[in-house]
Protein backbone atom coordinates (compact mmCIF):
# COMPACT_ATOMS: atom_id res chain seq x y z
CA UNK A 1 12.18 -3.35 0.49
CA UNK A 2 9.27 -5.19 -1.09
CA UNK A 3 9.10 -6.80 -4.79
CA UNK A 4 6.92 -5.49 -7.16
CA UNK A 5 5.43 -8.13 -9.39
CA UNK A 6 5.29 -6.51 -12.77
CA UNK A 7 1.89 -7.35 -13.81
CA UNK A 8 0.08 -4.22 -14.86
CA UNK A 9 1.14 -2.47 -18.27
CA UNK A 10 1.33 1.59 -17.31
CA UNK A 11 -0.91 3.64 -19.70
CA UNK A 12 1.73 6.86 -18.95
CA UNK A 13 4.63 5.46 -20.06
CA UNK A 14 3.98 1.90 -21.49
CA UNK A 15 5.96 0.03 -19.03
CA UNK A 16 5.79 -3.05 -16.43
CA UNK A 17 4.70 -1.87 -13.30
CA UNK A 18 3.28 -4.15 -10.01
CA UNK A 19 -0.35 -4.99 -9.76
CA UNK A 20 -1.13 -1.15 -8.37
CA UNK A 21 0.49 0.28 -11.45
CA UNK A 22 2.37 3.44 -11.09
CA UNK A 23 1.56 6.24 -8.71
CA UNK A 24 1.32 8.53 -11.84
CA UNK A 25 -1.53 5.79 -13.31
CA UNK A 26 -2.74 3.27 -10.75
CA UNK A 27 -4.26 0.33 -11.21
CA UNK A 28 -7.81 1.04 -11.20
CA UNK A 29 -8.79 -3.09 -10.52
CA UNK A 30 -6.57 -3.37 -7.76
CA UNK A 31 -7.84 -4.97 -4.69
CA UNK A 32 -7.34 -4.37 -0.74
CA UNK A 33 -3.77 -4.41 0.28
CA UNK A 34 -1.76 -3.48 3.16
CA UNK A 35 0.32 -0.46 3.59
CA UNK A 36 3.53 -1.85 4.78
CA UNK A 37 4.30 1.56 6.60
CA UNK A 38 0.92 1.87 8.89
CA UNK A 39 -0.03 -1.77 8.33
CA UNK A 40 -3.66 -0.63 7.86
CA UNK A 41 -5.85 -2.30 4.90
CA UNK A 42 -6.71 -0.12 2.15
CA UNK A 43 -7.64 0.02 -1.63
CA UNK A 44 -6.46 3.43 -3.23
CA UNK A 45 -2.65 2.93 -4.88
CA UNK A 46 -2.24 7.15 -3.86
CA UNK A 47 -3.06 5.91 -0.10
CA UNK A 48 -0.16 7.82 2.27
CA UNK A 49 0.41 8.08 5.46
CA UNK A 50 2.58 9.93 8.03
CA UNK A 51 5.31 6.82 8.46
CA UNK A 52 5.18 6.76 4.73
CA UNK A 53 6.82 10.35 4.34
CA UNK A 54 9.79 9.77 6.11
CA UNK A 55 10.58 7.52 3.49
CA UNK A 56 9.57 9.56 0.58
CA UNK A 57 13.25 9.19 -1.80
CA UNK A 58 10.99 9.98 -5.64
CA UNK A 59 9.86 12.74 -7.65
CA UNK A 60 8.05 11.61 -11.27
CA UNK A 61 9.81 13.77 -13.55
CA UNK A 62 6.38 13.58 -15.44
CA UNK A 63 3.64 14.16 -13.10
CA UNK A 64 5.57 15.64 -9.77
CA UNK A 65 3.96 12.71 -7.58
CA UNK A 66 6.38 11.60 -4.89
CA UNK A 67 6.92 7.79 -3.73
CA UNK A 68 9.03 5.80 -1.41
CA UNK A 69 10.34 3.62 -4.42
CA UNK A 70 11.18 4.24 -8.12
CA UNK A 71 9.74 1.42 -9.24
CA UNK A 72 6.01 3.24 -8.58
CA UNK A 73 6.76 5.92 -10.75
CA UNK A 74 6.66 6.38 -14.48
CA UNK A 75 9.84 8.57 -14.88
CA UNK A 76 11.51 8.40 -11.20
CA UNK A 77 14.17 11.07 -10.47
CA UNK A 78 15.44 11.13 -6.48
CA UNK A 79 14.64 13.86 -4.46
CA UNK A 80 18.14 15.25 -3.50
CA UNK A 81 18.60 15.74 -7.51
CA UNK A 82 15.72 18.22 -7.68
């Protein structure tokens, strides 16, 4: 599992998040990165991909935007719990 540096302050819900922000509010300044599930370069903090939703484990309670990790989500609930 990768570590987020908390760098970014979310506009949602006020807290740290890594340099892409949250999934519910990215980062709009973020540069290229690369997806660590397709290994492709790209620069939109939404980007998914099929080897990415086989690890999809978070609902936002807020928004209803899924993510691999809780961390890039403003108010994470797991999946099962829905």
């Amino acid at each position: 599992m990768p570590r987020y540096v908390k760098t970014f302050s979310c506009p949602t819900c006020a807290g740290a998040a890594s340099g892409k922000g949250h999934l519910c509010h990215p980062n709009p300044d973020i540069g290229a990165f690369k997806c660590e599930f397709c290994k492709k370069t790209v620069k939109d903090a939404r980007h998914v991909c099929a080897p990415m939703l086989d690890n999809i484990a978070y609902v936002c309670k807020k928004c209803g935007r899924l993510a691999v990790y809780d961390s890039q989500l403003c108010s994470p609930m797991l999946v099962s719990e829905d």
